[in-house]
N, C-alpha and C. Protein backbone atom coordinates (compact mmCIF):
# COMPACT_ATOMS: atom_id res chain seq x y z
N UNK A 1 16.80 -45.53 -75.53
CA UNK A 1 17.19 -45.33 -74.14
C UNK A 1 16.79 -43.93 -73.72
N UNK A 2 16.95 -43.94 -72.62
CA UNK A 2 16.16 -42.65 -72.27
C UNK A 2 17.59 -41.24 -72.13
N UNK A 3 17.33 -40.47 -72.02
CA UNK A 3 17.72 -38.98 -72.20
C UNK A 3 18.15 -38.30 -70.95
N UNK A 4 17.85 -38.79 -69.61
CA UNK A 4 17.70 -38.48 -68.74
C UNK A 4 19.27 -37.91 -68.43
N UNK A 5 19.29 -36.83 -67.63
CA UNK A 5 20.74 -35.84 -67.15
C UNK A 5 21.51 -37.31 -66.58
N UNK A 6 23.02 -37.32 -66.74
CA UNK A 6 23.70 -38.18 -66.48
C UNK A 6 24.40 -37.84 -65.31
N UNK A 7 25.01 -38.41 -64.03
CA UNK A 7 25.69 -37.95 -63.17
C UNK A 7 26.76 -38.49 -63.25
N UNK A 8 28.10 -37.36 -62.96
CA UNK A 8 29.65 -37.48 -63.09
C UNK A 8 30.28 -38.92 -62.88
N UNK A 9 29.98 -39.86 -62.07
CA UNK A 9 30.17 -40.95 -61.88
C UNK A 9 29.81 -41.93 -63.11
N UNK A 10 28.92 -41.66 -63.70
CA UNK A 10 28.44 -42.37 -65.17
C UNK A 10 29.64 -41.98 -66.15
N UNK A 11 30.70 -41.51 -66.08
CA UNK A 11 31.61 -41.03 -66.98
C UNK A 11 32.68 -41.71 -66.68
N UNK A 12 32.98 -42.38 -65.59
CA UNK A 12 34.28 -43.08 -64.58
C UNK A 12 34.98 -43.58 -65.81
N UNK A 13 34.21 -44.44 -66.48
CA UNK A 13 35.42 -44.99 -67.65
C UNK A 13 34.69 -45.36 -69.34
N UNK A 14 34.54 -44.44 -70.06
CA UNK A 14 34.23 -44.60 -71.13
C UNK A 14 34.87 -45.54 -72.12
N UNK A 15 33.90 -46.35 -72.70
CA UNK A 15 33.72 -47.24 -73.52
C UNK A 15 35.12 -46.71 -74.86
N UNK A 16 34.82 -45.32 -75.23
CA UNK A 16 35.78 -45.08 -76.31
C UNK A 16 36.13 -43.85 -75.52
N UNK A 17 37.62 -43.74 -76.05
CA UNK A 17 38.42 -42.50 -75.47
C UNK A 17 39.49 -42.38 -76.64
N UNK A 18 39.48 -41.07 -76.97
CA UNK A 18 40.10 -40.61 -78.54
C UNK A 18 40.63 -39.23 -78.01
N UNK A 19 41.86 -39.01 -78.58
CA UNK A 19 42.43 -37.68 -78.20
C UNK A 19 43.73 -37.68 -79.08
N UNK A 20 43.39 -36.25 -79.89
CA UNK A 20 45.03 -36.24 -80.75
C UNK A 20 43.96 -35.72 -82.04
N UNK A 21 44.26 -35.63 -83.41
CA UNK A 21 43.84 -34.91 -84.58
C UNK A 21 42.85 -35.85 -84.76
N UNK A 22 41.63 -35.37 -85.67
CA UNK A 22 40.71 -36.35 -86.06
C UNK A 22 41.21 -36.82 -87.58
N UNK A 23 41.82 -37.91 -87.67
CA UNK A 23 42.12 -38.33 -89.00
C UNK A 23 41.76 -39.68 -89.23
N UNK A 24 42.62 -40.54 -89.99
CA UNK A 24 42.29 -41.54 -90.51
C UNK A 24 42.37 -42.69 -89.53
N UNK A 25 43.85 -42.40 -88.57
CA UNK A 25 44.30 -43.31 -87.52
C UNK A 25 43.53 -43.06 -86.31
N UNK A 26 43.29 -42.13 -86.42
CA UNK A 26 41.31 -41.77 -84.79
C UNK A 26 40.30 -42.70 -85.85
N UNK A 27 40.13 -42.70 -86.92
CA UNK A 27 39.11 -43.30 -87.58
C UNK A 27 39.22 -45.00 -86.70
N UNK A 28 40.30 -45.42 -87.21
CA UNK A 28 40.69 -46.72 -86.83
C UNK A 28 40.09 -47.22 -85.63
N UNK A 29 40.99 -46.23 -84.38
CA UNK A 29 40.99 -46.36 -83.18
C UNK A 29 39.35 -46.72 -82.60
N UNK A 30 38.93 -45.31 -83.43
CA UNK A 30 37.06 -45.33 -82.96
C UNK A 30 36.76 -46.60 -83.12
N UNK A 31 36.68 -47.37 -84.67
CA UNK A 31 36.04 -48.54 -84.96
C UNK A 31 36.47 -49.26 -83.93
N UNK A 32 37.88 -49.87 -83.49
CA UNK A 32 38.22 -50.90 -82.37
C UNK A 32 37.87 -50.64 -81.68
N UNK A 33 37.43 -49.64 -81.04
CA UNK A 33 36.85 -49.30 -79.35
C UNK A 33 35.61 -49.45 -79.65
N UNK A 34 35.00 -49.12 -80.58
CA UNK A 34 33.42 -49.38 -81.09
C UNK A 34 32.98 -50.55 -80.92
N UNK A 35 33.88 -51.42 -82.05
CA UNK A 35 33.81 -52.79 -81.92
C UNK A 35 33.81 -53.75 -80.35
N UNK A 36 34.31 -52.87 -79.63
CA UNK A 36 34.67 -53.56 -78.33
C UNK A 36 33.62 -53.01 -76.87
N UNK A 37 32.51 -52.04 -77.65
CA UNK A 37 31.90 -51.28 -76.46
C UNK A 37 30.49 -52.17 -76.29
N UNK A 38 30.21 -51.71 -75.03
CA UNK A 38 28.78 -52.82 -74.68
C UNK A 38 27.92 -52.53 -75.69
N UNK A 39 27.01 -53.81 -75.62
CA UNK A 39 25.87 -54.09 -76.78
C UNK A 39 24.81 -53.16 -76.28
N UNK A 40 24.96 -52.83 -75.16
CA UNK A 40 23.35 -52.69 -74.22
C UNK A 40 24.14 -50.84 -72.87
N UNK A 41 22.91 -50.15 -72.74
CA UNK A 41 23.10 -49.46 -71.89
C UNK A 41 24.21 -48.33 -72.55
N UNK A 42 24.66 -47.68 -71.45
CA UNK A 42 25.48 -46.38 -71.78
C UNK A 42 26.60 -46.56 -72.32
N UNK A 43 27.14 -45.99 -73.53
CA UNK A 43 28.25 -45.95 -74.11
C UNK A 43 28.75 -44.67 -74.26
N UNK A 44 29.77 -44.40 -73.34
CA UNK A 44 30.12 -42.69 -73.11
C UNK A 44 31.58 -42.70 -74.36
N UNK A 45 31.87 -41.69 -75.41
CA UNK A 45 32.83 -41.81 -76.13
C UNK A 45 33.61 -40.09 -75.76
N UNK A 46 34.48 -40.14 -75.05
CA UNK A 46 35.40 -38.82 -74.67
C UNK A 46 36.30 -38.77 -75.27
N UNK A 47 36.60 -37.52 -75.91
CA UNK A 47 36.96 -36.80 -77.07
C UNK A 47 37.77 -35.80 -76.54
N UNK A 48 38.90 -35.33 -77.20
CA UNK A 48 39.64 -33.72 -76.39
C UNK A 48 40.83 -34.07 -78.20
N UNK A 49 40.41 -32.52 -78.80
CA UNK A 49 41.24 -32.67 -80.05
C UNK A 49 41.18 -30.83 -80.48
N UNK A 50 42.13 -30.75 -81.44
CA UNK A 50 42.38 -29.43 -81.48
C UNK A 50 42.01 -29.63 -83.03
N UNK A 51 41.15 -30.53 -84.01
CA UNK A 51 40.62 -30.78 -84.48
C UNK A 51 41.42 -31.48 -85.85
N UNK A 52 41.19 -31.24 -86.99
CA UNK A 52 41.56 -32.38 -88.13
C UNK A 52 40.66 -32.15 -89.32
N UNK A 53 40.41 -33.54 -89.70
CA UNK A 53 39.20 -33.89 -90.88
C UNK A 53 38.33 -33.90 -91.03
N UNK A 54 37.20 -32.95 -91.35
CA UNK A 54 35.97 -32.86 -91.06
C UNK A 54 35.15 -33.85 -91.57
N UNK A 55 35.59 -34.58 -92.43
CA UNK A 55 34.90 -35.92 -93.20
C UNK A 55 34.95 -36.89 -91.94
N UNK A 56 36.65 -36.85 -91.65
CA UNK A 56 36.42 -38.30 -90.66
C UNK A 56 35.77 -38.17 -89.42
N UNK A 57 35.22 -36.95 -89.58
CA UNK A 57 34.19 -36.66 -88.04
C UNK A 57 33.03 -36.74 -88.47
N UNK A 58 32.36 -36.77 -89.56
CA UNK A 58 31.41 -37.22 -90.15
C UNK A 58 31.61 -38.34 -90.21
N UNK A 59 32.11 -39.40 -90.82
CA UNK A 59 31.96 -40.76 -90.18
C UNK A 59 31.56 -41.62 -89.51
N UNK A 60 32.44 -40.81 -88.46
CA UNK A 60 32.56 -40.95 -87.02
C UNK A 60 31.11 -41.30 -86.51
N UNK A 61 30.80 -39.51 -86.99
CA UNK A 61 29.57 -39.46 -86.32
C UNK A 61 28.53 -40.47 -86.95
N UNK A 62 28.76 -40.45 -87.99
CA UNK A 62 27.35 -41.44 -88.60
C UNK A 62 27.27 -42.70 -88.85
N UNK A 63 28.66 -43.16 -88.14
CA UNK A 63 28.68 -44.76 -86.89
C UNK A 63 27.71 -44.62 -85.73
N UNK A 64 27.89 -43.72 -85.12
CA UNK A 64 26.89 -43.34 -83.46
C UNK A 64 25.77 -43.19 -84.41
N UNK A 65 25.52 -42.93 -85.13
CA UNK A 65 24.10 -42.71 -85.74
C UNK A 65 23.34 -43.89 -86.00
N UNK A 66 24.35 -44.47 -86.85
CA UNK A 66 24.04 -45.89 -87.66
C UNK A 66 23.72 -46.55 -86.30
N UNK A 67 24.70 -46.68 -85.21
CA UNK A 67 24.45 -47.83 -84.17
C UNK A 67 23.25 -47.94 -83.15
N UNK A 68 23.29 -46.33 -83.75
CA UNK A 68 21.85 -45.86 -82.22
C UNK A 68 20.59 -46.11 -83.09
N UNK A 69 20.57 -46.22 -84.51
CA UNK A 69 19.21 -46.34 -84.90
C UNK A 69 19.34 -47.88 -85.20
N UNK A 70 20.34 -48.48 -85.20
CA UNK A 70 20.14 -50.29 -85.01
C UNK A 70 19.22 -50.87 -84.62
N UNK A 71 19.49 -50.45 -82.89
CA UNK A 71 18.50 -51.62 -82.29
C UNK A 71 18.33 -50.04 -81.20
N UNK A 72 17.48 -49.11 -81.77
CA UNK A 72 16.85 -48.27 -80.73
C UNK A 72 16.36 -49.07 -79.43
N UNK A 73 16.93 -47.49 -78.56
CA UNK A 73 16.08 -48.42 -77.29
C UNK A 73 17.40 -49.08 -76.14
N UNK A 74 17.79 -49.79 -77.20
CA UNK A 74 19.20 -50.98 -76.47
C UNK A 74 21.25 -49.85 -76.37
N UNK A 75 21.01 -49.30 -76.26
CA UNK A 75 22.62 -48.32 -76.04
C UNK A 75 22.25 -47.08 -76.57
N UNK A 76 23.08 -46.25 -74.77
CA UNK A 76 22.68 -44.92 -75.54
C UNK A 76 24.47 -43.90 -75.37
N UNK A 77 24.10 -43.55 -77.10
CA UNK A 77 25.95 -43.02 -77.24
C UNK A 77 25.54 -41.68 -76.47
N UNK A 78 26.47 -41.60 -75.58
CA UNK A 78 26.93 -40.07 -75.00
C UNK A 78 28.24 -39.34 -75.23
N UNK A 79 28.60 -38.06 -75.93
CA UNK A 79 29.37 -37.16 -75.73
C UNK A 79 30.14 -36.66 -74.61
N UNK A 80 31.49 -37.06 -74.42
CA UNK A 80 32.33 -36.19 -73.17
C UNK A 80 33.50 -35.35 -73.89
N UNK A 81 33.19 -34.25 -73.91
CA UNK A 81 34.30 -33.16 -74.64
C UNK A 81 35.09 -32.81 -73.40
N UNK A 82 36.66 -33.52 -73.36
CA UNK A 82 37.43 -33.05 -72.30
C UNK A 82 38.79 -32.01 -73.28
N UNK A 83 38.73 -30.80 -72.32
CA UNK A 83 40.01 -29.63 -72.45
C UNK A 83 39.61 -28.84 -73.93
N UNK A 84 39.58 -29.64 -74.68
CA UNK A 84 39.09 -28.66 -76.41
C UNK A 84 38.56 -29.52 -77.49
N UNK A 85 37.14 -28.64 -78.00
CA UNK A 85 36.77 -29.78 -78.38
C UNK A 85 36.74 -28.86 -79.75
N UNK A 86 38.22 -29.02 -80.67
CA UNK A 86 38.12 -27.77 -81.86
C UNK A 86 37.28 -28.14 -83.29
N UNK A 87 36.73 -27.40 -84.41
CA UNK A 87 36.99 -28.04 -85.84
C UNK A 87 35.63 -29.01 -85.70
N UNK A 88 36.78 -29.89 -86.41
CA UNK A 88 36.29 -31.46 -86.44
C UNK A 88 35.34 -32.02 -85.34
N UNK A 89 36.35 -31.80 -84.26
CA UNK A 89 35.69 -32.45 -83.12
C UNK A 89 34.28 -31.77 -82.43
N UNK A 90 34.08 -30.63 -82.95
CA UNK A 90 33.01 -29.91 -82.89
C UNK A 90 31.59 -30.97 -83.86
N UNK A 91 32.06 -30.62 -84.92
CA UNK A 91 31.52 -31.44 -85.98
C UNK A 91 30.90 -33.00 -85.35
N UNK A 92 32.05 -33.75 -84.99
CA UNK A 92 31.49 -34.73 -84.44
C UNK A 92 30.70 -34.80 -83.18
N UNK A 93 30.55 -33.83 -82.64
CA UNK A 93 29.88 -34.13 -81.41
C UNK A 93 28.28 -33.62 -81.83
N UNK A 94 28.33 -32.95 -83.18
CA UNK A 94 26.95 -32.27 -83.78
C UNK A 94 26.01 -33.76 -83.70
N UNK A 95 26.58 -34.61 -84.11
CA UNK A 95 25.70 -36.04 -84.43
C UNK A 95 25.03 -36.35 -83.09
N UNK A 96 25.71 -35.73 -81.98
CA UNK A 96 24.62 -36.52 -80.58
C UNK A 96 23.81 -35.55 -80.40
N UNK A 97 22.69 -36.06 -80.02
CA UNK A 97 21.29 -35.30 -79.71
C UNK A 97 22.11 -34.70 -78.79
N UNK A 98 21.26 -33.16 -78.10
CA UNK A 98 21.98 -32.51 -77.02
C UNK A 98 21.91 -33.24 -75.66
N UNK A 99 20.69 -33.69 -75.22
CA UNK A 99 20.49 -34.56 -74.09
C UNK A 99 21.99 -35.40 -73.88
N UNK A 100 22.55 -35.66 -75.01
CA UNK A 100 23.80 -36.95 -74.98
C UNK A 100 25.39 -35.94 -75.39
N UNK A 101 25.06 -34.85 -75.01
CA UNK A 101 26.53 -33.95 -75.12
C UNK A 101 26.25 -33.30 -73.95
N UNK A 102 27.72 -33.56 -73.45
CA UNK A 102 28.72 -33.31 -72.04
C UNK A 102 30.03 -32.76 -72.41
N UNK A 103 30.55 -31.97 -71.28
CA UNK A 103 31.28 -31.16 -71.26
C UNK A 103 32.48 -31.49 -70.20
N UNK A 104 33.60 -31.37 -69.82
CA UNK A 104 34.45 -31.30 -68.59
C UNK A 104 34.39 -29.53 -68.55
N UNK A 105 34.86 -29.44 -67.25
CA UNK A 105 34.70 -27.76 -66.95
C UNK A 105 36.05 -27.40 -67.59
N UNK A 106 35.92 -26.42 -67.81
CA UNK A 106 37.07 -25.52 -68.83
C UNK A 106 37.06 -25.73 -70.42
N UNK A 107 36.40 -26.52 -70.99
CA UNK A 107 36.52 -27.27 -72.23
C UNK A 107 36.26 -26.06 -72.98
N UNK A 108 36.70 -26.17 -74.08
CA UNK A 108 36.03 -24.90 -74.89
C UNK A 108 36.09 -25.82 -75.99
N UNK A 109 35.16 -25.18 -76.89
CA UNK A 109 34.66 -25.46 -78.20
C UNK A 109 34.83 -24.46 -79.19
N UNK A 110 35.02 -24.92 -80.08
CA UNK A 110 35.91 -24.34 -81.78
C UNK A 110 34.88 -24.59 -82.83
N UNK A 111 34.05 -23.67 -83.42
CA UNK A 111 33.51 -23.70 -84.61
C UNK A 111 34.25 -22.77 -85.29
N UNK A 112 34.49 -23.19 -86.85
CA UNK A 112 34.77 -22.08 -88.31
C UNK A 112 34.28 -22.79 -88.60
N UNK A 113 34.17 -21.73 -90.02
CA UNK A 113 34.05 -22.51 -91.30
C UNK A 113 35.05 -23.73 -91.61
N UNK A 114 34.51 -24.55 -92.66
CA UNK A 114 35.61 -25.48 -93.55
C UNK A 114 36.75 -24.41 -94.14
N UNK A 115 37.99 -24.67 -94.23
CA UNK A 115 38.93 -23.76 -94.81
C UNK A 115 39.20 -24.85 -96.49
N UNK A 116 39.44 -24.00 -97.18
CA UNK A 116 40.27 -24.95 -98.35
C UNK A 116 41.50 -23.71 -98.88
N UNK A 117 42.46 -24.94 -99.26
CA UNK A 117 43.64 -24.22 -100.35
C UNK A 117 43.61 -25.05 -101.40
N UNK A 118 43.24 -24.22 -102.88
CA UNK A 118 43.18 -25.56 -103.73
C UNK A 118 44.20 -23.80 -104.69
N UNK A 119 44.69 -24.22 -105.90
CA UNK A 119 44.82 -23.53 -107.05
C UNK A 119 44.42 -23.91 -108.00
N UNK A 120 43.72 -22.51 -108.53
CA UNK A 120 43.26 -23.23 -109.87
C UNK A 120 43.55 -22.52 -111.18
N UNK A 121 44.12 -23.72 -111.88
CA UNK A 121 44.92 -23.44 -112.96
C UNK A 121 44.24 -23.45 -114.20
N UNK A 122 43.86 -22.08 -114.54
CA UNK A 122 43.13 -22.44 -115.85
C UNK A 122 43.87 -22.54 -117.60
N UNK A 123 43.62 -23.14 -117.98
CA UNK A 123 45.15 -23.17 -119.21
C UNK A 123 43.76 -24.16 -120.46
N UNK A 124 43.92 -24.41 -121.41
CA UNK A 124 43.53 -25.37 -122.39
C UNK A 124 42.08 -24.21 -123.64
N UNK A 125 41.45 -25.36 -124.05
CA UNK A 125 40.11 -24.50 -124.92
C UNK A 125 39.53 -23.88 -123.45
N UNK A 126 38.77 -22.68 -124.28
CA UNK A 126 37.55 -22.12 -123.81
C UNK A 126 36.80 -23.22 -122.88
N UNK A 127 36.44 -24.10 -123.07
CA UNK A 127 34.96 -24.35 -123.26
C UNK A 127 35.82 -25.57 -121.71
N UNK A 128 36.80 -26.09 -121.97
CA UNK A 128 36.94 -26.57 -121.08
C UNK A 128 38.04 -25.74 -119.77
N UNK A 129 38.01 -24.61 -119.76
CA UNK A 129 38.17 -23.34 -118.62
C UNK A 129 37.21 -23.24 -118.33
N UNK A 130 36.15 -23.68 -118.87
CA UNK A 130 34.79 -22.57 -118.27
C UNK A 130 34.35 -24.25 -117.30
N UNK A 131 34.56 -25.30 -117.75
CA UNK A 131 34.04 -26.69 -116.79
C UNK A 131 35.24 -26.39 -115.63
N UNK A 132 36.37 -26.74 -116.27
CA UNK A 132 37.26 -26.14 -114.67
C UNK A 132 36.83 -25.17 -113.49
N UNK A 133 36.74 -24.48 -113.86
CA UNK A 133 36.17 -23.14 -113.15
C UNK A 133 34.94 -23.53 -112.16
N UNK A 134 33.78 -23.94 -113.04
CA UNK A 134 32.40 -24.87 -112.98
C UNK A 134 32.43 -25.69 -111.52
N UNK A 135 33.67 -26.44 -111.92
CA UNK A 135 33.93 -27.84 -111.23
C UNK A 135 34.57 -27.39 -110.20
N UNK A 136 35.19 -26.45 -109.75
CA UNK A 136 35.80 -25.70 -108.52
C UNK A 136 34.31 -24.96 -107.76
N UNK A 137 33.96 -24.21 -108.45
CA UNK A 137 33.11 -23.92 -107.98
C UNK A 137 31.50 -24.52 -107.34
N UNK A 138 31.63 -25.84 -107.81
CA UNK A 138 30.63 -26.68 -107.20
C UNK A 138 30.93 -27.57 -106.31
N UNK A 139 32.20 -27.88 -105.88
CA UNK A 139 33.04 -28.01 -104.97
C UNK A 139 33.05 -27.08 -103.93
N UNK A 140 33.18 -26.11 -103.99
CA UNK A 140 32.95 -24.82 -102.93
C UNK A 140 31.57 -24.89 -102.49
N UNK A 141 30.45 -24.66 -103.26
CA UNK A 141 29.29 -25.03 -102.98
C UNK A 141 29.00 -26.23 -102.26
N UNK A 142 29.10 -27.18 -102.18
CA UNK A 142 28.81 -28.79 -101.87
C UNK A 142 29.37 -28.15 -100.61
N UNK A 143 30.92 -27.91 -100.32
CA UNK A 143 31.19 -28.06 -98.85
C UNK A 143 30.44 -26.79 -98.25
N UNK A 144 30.00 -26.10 -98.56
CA UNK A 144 29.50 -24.70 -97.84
C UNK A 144 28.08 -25.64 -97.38
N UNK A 145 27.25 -26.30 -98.16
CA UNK A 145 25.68 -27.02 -98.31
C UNK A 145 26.47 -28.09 -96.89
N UNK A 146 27.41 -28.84 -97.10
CA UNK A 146 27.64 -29.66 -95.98
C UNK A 146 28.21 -29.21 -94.53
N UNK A 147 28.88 -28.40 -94.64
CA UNK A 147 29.27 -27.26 -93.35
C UNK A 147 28.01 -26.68 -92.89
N UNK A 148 26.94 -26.10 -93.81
CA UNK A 148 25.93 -26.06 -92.97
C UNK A 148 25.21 -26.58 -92.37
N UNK A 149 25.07 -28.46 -92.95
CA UNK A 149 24.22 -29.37 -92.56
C UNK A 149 24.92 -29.82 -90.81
N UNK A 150 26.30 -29.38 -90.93
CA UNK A 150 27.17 -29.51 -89.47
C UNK A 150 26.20 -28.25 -88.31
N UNK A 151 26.41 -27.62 -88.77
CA UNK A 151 25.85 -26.29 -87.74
C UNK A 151 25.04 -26.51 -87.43
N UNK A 152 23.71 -26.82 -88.26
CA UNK A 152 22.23 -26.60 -88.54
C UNK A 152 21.98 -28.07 -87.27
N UNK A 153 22.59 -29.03 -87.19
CA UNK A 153 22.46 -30.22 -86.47
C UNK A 153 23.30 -29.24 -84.80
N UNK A 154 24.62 -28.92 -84.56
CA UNK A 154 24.75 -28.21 -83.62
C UNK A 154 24.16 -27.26 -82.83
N UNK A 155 23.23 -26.64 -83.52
CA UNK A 155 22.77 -25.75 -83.17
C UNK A 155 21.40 -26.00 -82.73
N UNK A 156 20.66 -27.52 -82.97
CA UNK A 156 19.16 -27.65 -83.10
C UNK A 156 18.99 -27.79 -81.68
N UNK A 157 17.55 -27.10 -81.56
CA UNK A 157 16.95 -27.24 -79.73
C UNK A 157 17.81 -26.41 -79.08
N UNK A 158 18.80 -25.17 -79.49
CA UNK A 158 19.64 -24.43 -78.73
C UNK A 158 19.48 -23.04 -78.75
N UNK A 159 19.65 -22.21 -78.34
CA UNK A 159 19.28 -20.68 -78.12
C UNK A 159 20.07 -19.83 -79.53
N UNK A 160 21.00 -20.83 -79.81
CA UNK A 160 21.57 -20.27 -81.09
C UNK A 160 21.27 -20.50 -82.40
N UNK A 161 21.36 -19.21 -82.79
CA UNK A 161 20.78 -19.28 -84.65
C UNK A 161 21.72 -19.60 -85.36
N UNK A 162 21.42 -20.31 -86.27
CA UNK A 162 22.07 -20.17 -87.39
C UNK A 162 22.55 -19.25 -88.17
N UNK A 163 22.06 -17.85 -87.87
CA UNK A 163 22.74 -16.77 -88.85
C UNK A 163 23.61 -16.30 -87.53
N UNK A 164 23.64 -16.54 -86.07
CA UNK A 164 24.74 -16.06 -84.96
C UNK A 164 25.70 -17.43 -85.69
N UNK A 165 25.63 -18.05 -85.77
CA UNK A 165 26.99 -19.21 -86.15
C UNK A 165 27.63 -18.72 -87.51
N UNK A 166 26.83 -18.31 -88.78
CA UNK A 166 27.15 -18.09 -90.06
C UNK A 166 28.00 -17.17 -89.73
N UNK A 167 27.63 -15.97 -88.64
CA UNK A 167 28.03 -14.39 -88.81
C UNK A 167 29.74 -14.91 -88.00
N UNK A 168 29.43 -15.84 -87.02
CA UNK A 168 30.45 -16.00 -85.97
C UNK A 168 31.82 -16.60 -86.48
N UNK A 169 31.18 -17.92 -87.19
CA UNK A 169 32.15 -19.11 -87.35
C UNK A 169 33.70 -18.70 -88.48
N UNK A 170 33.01 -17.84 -89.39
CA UNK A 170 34.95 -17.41 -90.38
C UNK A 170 35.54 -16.95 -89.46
N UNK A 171 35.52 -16.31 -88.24
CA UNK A 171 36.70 -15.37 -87.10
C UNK A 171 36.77 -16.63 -86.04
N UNK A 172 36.39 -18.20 -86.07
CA UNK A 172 37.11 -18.73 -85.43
C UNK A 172 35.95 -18.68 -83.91
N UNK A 173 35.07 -19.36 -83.51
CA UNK A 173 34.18 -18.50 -82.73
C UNK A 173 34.48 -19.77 -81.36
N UNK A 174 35.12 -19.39 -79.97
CA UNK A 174 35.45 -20.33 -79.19
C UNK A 174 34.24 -20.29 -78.02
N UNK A 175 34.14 -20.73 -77.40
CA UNK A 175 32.72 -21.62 -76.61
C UNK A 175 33.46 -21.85 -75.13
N UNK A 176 33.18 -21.81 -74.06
CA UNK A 176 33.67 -22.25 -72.92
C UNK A 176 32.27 -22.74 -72.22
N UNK A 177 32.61 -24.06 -71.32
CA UNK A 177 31.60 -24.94 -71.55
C UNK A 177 30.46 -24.29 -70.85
N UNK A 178 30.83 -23.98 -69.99
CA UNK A 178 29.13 -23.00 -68.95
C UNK A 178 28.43 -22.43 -69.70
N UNK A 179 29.45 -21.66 -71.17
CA UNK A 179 28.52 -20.99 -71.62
C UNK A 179 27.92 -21.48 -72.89
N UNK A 180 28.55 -23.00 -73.12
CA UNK A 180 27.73 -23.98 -74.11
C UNK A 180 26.78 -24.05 -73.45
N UNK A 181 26.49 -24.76 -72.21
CA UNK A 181 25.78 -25.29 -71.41
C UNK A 181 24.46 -23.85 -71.57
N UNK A 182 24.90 -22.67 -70.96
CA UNK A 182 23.93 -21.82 -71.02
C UNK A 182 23.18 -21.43 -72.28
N UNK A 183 24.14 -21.71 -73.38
CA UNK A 183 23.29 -21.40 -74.82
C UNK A 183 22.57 -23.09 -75.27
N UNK A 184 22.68 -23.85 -74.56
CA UNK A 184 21.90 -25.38 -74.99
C UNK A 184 22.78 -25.88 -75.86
N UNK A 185 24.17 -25.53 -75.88
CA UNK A 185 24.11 -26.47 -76.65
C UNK A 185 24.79 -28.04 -76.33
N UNK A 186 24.93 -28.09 -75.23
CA UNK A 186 25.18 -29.22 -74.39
C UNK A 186 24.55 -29.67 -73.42
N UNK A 187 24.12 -30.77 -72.49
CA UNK A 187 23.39 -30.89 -71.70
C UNK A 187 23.91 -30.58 -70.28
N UNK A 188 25.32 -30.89 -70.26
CA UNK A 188 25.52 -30.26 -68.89
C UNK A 188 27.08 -30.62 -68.87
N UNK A 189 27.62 -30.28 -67.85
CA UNK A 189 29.36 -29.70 -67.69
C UNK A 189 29.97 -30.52 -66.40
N UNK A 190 30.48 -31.40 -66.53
CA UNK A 190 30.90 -32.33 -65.26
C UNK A 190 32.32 -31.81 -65.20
């Protein structure tokens, strides 16, 4: 489907509408509204969350992915970030091309990093402290490699680098939509 700027009236009533933490029970919700959205033409999914699970926004997103490379051509998923679009919900909106991310005016947007609290308890032989340790630490790695694969997709075709997001995102880095809009990384602000 084509890419073309959408006008405010194309938003009147979206196909999926999700608002509250991104977890397991938004997981749900998405699929039934998914399940229930047209086969053909525009499918607008509006979003407003102070964010959640970054997995289940990966998901999420790579349902709109999966569906749009189905039957290319035949439905096109669009992004509406209404009031805050934090975290997670950032994350998920990385999956729509920019042409297909929209904004309501005032919206702001929330990138960090992934946070973790884990403890790690090292106790037993040598040899299996040193795999503990190992195994934490490649865990840390994996999500740092996948937090970037989030950005690196947010950020593509946009005025922003990847080392302005790396340097930005641990202090919490908030977005207000004009000035998404002005750095690309949305297509426009209804």
């Amino acid at each position: 489907m084509t890419d073309q700027p959408l006008a405010p009236p194309m938003f009147r009533s979206p196909a999926i509408a999700l608002s509250g933490s991104v977890d397991y029970d938004m997981y749900a919700r998405f699929r039934e509204q998914l399940a229930a959205a047209p086969e053909e033409g525009l499918v607008v999914i509006e979003l407003s969350t102070l964010g959640g699970d970054p997995e289940v926004a990966r998901m999420m997103g790579e349902d709109v992915r999966f569906h749009s490379d189905l039957e290319p051509g035949k439905r096109r998923f669009v992004f509406l970030g209404k009031a805050a679009i934090y975290s997670a919900g950032t994350t998920f909106m990385s999956f729509f091309a920019t042409p297909n991310r929209y904004l309501t005016r005032g919206t702001r947007l929330m990138i960090h990093e992934r946070k973790m609290s884990k403890r790690l308890n090292i106790e037993g032989p040598l040899t299996t402290c040193v795999a503990t340790v190992k195994a934490a630490l490649h865990e840390i790695e994996a999500s740092i490699a996948i937090q970037n694969e989030g950005f690196e997709n947010l950020v593509r075709d946009s005025q922003v680098t990847m080392d302005e997001v790396l340097e930005k995102a641990p202090a919490n880095w908030y977005i207000e939509a004009q000035e998404a809009k002005a750095l690309g990384l949305v297509a426009d602000v209804i």
